[in-house]
N, C-alpha and C. Protein backbone atom coordinates (compact mmCIF):
# COMPACT_ATOMS: atom_id res chain seq x y z
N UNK A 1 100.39 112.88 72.34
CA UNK A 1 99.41 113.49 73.21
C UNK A 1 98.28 112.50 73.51
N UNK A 2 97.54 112.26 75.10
CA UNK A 2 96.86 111.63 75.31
C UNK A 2 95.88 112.24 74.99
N UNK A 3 94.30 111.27 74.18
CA UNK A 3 93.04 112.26 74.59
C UNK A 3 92.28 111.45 75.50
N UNK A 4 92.99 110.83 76.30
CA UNK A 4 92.06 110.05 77.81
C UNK A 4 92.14 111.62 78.77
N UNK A 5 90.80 111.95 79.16
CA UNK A 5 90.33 112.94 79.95
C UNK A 5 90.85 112.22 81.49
N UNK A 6 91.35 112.88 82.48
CA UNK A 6 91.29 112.77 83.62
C UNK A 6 89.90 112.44 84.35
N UNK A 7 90.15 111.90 84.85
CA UNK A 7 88.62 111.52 86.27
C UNK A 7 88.78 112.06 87.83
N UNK A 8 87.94 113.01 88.20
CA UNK A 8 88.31 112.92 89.40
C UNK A 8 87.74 111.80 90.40
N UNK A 9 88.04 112.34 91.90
CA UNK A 9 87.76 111.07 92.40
C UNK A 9 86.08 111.09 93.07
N UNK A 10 85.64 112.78 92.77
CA UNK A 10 84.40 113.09 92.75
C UNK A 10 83.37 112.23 91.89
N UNK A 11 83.93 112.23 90.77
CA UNK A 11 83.35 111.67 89.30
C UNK A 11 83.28 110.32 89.47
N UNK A 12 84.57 109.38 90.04
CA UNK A 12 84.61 108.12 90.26
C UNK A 12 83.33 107.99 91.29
N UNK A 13 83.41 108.41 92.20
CA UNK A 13 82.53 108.13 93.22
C UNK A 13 80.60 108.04 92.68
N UNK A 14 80.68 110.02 91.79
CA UNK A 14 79.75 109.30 91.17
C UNK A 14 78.67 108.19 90.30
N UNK A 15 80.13 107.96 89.35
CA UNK A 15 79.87 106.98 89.00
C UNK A 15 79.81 105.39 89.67
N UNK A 16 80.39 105.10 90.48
CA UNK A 16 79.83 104.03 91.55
C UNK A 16 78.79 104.18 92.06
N UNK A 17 78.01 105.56 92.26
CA UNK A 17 76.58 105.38 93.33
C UNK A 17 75.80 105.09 91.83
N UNK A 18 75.99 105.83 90.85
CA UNK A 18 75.12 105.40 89.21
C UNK A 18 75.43 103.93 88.98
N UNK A 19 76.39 103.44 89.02
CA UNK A 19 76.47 101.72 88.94
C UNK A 19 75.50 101.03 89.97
N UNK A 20 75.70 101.15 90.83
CA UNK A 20 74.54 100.67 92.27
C UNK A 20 73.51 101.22 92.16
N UNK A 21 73.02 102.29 92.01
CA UNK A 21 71.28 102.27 91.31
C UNK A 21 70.82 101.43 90.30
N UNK A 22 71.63 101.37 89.46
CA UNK A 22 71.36 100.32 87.98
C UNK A 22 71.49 99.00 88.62
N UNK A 23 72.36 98.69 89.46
CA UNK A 23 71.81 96.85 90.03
C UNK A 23 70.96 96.67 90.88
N UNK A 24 70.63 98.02 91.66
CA UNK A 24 69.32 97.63 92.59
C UNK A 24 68.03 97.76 92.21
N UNK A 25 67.59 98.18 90.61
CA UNK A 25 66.67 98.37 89.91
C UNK A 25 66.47 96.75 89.93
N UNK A 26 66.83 96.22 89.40
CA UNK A 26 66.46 95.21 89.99
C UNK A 26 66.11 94.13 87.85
N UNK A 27 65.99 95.36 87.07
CA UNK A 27 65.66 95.06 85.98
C UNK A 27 66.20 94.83 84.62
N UNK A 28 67.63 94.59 85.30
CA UNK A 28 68.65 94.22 84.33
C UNK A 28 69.39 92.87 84.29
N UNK A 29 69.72 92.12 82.96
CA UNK A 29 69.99 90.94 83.11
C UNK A 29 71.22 90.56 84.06
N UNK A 30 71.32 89.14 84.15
CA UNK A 30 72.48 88.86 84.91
C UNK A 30 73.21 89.08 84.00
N UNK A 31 73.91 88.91 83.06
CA UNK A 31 75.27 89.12 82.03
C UNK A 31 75.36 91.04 82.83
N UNK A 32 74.65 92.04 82.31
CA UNK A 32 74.33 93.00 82.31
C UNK A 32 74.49 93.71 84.16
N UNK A 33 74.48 92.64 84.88
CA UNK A 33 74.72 93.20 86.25
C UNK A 33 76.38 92.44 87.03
N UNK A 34 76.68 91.17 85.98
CA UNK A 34 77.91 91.21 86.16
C UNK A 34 78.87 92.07 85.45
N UNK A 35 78.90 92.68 84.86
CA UNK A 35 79.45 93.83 83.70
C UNK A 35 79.21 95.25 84.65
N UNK A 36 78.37 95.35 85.83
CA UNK A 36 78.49 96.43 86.30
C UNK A 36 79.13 96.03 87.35
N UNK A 37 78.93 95.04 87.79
CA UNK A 37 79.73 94.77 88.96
C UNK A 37 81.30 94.71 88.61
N UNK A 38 81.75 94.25 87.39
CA UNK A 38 83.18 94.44 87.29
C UNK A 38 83.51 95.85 87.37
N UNK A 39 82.63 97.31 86.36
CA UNK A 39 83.05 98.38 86.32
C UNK A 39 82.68 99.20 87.52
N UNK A 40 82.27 98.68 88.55
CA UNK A 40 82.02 98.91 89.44
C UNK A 40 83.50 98.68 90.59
N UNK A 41 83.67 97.17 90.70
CA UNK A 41 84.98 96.95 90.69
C UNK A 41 86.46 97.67 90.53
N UNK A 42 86.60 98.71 89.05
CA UNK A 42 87.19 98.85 87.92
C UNK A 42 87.12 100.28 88.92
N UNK A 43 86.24 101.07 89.11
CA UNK A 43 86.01 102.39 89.57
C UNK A 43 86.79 102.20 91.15
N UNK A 44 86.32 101.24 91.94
CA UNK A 44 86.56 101.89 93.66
C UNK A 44 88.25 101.28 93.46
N UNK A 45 88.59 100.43 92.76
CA UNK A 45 90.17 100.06 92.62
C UNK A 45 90.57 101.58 92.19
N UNK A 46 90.70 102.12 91.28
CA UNK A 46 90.84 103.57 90.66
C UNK A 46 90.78 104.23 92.03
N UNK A 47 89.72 104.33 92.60
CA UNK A 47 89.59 105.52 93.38
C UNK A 47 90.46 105.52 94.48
N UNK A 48 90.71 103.96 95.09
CA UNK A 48 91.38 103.92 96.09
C UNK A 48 92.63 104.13 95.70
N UNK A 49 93.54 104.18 94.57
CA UNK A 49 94.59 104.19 94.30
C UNK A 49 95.19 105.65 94.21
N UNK A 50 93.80 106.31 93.84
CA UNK A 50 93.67 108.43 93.92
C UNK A 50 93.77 108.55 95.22
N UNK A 51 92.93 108.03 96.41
CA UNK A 51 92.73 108.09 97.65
C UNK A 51 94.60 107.90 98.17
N UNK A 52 95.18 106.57 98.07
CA UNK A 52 96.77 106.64 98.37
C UNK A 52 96.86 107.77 98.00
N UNK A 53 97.30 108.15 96.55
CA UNK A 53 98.21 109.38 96.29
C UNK A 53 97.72 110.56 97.11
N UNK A 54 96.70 110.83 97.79
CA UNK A 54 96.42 111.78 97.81
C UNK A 54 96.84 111.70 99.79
N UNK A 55 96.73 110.60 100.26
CA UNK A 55 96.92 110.33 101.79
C UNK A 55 98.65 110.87 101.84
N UNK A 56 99.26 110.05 100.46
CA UNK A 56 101.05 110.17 100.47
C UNK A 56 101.34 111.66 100.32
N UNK A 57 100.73 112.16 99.89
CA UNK A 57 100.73 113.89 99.62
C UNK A 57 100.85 114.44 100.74
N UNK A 58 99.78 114.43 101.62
CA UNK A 58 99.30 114.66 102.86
C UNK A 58 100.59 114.57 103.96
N UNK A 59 101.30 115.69 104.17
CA UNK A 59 102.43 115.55 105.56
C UNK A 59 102.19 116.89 106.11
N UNK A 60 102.39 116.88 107.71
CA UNK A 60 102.61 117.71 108.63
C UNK A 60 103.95 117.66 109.43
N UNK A 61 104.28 119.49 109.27
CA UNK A 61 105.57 119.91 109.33
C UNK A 61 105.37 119.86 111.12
N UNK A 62 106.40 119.11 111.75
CA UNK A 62 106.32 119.01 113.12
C UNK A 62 107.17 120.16 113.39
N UNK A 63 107.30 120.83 114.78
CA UNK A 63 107.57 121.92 115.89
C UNK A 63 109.37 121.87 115.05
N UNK A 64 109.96 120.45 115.14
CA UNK A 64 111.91 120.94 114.73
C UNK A 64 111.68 120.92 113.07
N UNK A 65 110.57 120.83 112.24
CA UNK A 65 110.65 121.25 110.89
C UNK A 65 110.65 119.72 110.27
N UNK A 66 110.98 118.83 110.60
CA UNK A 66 110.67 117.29 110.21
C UNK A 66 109.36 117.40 109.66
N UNK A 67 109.25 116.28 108.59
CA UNK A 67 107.72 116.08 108.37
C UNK A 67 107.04 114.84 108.43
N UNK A 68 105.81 114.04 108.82
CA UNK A 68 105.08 113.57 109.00
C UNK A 68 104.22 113.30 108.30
N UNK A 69 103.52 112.17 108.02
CA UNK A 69 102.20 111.68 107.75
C UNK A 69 101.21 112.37 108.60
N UNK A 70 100.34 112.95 107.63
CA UNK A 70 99.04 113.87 108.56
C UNK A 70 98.04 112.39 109.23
């Protein structure tokens, strides 16, 4: 059994606008703002990869019953 909690892509997102407040403060070291910039990194890779699955999900049933990319 895993105990890694799921993330949504709500949560990801939040957490990227909370990463970008913390580097535009302006008051954190460089070590300390490259370390957000990777998990920063680390998050929109994640999200975009939720974003695919969720586009590949996404089909519309055309007029003869075929389906489509929405």
């Amino acid at each position: 059994m895993s105990s890694e909690k799921t993330v949504s892509l709500e949560e990801r997102f939040e957490h990227i606008e909370e990463i970008i407040e913390k580097m535009e403060t302006g008051d954190i070291t460089l070590d300390k703002s490259f370390e957000l910039y990777k998990n920063g990194l680390e998050e929109i890779k994640a999200a975009n990869a939720m974003l695919d699955d969720i586009e590949k999900a996404m089909l519309v049933m055309n007029e003869d019953g075929s389906l489509e990319e929405f």
